[in-house]
Each structure stands twice: as structure tokens, then as C-alpha cells.
C-alpha atoms as a PDB file:
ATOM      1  CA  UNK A   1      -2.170  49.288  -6.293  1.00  0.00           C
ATOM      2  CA  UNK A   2      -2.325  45.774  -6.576  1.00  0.00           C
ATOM      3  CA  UNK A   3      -2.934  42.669  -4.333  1.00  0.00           C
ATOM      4  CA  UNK A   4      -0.787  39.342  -5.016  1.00  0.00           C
ATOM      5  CA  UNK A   5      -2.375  35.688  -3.936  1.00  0.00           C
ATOM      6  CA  UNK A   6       0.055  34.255  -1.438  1.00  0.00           C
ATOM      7  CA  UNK A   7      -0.531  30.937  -0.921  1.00  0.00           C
ATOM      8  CA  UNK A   8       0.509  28.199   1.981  1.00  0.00           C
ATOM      9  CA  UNK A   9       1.132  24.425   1.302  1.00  0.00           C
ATOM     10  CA  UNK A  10       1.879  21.769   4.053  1.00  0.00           C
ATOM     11  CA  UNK A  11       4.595  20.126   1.705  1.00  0.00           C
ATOM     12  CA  UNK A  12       3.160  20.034  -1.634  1.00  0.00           C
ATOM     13  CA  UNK A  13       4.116  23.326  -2.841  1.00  0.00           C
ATOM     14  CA  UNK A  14       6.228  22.503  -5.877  1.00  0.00           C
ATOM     15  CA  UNK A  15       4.037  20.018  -6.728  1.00  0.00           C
ATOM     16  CA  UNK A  16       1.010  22.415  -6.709  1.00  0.00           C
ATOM     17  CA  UNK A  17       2.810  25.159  -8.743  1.00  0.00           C
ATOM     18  CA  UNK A  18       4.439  22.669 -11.622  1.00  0.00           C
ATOM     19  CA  UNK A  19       0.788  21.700 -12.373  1.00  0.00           C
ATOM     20  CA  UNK A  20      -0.416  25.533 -12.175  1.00  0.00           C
ATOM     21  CA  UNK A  21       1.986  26.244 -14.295  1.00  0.00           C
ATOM     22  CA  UNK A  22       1.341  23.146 -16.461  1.00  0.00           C
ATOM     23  CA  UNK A  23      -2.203  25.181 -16.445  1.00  0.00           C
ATOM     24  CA  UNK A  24      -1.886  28.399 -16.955  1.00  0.00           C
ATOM     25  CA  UNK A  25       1.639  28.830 -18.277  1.00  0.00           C
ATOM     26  CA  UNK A  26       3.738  31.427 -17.181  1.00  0.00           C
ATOM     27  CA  UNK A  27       7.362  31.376 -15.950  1.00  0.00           C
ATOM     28  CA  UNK A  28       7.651  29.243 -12.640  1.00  0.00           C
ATOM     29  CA  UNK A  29      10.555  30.226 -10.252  1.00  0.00           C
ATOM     30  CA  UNK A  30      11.206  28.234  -6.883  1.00  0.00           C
ATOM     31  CA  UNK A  31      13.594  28.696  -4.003  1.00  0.00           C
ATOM     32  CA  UNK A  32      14.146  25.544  -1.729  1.00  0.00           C
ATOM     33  CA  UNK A  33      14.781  25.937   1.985  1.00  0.00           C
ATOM     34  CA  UNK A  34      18.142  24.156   1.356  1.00  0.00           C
ATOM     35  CA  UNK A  35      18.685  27.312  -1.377  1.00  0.00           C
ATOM     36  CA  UNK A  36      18.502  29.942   1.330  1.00  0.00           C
ATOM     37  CA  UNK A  37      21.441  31.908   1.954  1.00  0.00           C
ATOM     38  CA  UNK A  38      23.376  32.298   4.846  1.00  0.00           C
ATOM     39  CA  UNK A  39      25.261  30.327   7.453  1.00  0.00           C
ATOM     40  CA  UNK A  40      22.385  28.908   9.279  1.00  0.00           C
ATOM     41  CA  UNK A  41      21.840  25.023   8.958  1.00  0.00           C
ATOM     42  CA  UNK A  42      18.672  23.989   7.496  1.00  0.00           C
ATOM     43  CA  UNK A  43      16.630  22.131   9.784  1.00  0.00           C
ATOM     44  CA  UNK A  44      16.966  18.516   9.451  1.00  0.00           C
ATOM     45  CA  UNK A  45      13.645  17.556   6.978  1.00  0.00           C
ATOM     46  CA  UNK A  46      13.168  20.755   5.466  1.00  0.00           C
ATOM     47  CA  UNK A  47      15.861  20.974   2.479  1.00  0.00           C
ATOM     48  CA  UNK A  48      13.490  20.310  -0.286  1.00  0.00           C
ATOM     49  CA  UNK A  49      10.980  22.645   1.397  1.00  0.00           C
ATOM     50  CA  UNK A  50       9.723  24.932  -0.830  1.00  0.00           C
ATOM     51  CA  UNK A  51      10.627  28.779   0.573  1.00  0.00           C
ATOM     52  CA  UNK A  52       9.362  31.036  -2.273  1.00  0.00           C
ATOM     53  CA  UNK A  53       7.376  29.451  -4.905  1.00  0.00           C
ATOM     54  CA  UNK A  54       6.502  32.475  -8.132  1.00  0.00           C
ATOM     55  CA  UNK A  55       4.197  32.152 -11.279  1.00  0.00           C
ATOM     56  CA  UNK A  56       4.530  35.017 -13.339  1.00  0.00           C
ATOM     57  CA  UNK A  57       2.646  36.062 -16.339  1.00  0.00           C
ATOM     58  CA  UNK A  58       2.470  39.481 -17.695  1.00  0.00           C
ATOM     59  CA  UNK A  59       1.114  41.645 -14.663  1.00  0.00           C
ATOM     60  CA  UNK A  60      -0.082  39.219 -12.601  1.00  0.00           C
ATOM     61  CA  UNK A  61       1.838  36.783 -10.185  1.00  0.00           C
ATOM     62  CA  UNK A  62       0.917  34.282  -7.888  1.00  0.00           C
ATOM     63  CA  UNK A  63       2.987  33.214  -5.103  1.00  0.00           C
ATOM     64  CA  UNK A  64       3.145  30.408  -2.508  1.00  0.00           C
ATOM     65  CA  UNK A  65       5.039  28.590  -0.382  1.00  0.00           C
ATOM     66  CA  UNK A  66       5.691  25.620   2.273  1.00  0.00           C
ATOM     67  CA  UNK A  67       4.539  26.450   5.885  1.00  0.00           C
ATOM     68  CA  UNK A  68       7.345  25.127   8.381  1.00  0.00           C
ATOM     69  CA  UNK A  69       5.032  23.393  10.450  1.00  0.00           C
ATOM     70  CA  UNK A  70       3.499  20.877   8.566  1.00  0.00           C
ATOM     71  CA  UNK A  71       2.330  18.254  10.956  1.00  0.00           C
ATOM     72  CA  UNK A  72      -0.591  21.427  12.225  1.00  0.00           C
ATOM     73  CA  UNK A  73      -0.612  22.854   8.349  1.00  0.00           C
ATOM     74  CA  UNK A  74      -4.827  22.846   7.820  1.00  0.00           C
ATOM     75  CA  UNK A  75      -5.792  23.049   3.716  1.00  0.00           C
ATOM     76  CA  UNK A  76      -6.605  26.705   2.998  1.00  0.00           C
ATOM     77  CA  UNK A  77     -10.384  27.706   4.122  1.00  0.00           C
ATOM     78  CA  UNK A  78     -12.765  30.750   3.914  1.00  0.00           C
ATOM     79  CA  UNK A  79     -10.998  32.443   0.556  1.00  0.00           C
ATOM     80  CA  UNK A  80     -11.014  31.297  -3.213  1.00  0.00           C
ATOM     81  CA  UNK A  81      -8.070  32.315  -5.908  1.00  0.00           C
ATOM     82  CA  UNK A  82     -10.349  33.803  -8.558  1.00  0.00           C
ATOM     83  CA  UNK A  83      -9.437  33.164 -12.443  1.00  0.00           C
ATOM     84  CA  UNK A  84     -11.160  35.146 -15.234  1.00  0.00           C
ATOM     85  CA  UNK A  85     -11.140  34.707 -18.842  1.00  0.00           C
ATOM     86  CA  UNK A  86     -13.068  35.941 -21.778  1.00  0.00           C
ATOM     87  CA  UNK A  87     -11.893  32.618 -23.707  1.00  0.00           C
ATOM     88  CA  UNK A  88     -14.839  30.125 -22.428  1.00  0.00           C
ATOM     89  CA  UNK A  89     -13.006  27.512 -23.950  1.00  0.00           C
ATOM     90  CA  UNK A  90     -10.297  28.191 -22.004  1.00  0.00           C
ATOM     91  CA  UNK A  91     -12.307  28.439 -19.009  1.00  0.00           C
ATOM     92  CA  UNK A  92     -13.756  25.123 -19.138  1.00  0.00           C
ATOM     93  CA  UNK A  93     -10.368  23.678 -19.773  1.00  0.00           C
ATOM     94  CA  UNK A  94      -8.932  25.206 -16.906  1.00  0.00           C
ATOM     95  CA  UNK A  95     -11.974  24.518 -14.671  1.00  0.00           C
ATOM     96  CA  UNK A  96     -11.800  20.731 -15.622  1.00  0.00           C
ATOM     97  CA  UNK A  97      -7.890  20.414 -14.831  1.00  0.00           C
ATOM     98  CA  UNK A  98      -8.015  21.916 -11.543  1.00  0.00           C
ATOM     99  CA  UNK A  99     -11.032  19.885 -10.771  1.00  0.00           C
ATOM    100  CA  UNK A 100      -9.231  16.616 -11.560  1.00  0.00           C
ATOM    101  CA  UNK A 101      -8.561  14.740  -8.715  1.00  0.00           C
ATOM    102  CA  UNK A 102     -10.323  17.674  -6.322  1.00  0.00           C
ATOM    103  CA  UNK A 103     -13.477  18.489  -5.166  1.00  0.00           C
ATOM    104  CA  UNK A 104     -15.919  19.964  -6.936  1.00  0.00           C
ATOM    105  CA  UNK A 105     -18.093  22.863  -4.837  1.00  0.00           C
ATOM    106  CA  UNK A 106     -20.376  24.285  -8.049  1.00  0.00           C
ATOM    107  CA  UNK A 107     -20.241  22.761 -11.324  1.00  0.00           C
ATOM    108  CA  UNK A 108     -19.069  25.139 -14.317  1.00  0.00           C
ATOM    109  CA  UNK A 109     -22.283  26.112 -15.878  1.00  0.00           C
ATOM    110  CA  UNK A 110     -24.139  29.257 -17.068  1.00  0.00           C
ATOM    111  CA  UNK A 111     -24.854  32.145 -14.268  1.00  0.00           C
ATOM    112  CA  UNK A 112     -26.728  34.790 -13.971  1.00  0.00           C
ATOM    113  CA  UNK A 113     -23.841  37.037 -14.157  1.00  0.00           C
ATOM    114  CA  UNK A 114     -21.185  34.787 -16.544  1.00  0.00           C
ATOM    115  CA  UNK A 115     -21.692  32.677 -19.343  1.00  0.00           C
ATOM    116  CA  UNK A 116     -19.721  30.323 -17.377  1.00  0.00           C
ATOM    117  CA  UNK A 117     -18.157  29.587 -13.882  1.00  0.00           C
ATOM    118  CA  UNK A 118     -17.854  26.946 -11.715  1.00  0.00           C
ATOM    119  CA  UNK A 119     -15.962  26.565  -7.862  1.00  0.00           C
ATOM    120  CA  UNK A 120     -13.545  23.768  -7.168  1.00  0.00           C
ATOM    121  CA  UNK A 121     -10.839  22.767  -4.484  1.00  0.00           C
ATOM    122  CA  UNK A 122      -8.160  21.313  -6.384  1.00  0.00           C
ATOM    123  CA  UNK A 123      -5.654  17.907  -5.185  1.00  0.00           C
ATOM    124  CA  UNK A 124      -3.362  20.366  -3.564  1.00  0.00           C
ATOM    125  CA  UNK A 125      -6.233  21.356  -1.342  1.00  0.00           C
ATOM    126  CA  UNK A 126      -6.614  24.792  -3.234  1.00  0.00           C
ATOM    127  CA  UNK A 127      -9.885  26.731  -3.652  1.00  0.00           C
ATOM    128  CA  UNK A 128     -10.277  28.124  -6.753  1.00  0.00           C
ATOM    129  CA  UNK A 129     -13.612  29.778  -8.414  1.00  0.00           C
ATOM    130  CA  UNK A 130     -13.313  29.979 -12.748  1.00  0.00           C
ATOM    131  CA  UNK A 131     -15.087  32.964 -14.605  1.00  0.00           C
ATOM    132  CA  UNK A 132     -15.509  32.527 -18.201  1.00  0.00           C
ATOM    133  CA  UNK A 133     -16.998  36.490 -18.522  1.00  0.00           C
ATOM    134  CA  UNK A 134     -18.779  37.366 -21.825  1.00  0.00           C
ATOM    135  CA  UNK A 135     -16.148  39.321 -24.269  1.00  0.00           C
ATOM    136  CA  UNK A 136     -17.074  42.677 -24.794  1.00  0.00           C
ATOM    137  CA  UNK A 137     -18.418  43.660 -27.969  1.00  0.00           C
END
């Protein structure tokens, strides 16, 4: 069993998933609206719409895409993408990018259960919380 992140985005969504990928790596794949097929138009402003947006790593993926109704599309609320690492370093340099240009909920510092984690929305309106967990010995 597994659950996959699917995230919305009221426009931004290729945006949002170059820089996650310019973050965590991985192999990006994105379908535009105007990509879809079939004989159906597109509807006028929605070509470069992002459909299907994929980052895949090894065993995990995280997926997103545009919602069709931007002008009601609210920023996400009430859930947090989680991202866990045993690298600290890494942690803090993934903490600090999405952080840039968001809003920082909890500073990354030392917890009572982590060595280091911190809770951010980043620019693209994404909630994100970053566990650097202590590597097993």
C-alpha cells in the first residue's frame, strides 16, 4: 500500500514543480491542457495549463496539477507534504530553499523527537514540514 501527495495549483503548477525538482531532483514529467488528447477544444486560456504534473524518484512520486477554476483556487490549507532525511545537511538545505520567498511557520531547529525540523509554506503557497531524523546506528 502506498499513498501519493496530489497536489492543486491555481496556475503555478509548472512553476512549483521545476523548482521541486530543482530541489529534490528526480525526473519531472508534465502534461499541458493543450497536450490532452482527443477532439475536444481546449478552453480558450487554459493551453499552458498544467493537467498532470509527476516527480519521480525511486519509490516515491509526487504529483500535482492546475485546478480549472482558478479565479476561486484558495492556497492549500489544513495538510503539510512531509520530507524526511537522515542527511541533516541536506535537510537544512532543503528547508532553507523552500523557505525562500515563503513563509516560515517553525524555524528548523532541534526537537524533541529530530535533530532537526522546521515547517514552512513555500512561494507556490505549499505547506511543507522538513525532518532531518537521527541515522540509525
Amino acid at each position: 500500500m502506498s499513498f501519493t501527495p496530489y497536489l492543486n495549483f491555481g496556475g503555478n503548477c509548472r512553476e512549483a514543480f521545476t523548482a521541486y525538482q530543482e530541489i529534490f531532483g528526480g525526473e519531472l514529467s508534465i502534461v499541458a491542457m493543450s497536450d490532452a488528447p482527443g477532439a475536444e477544444p481546449v478552453p480558450e486560456g487554459m493551453a499552458d495549463l498544467v493537467m498532470n504534473a509527476a516527480l519521480k524518484f525511486e519509490n516515491h512520486l509526487l504529483m500535482a496539477s492546475d485546478v480549472f477554476d482558478i479565479d476561486n483556487f484558495d492556497a492549500m490549507q489544513y495538510m503539510y507534504v512531509n520530507f524526511t532525511t537522515t542527511d541533516l545537511d541536506l535537510a537544512e538545505r532543503v528547508f532553507e530553499a523552500l523557505a525562500d520567498g515563503g513563509k516560515v511557520e517553525m524555524p528548523m531547529g532541534e526537537t524533541f523527537w529530530a535533530p532537526r525540523f522546521g515547517v514552512t509554506v513555500d512561494r507556490f503557497g505549499t505547506p511543507w514540514m522538513v525532518n532531518g531524523e537521527a541515522a540509525e546506528e
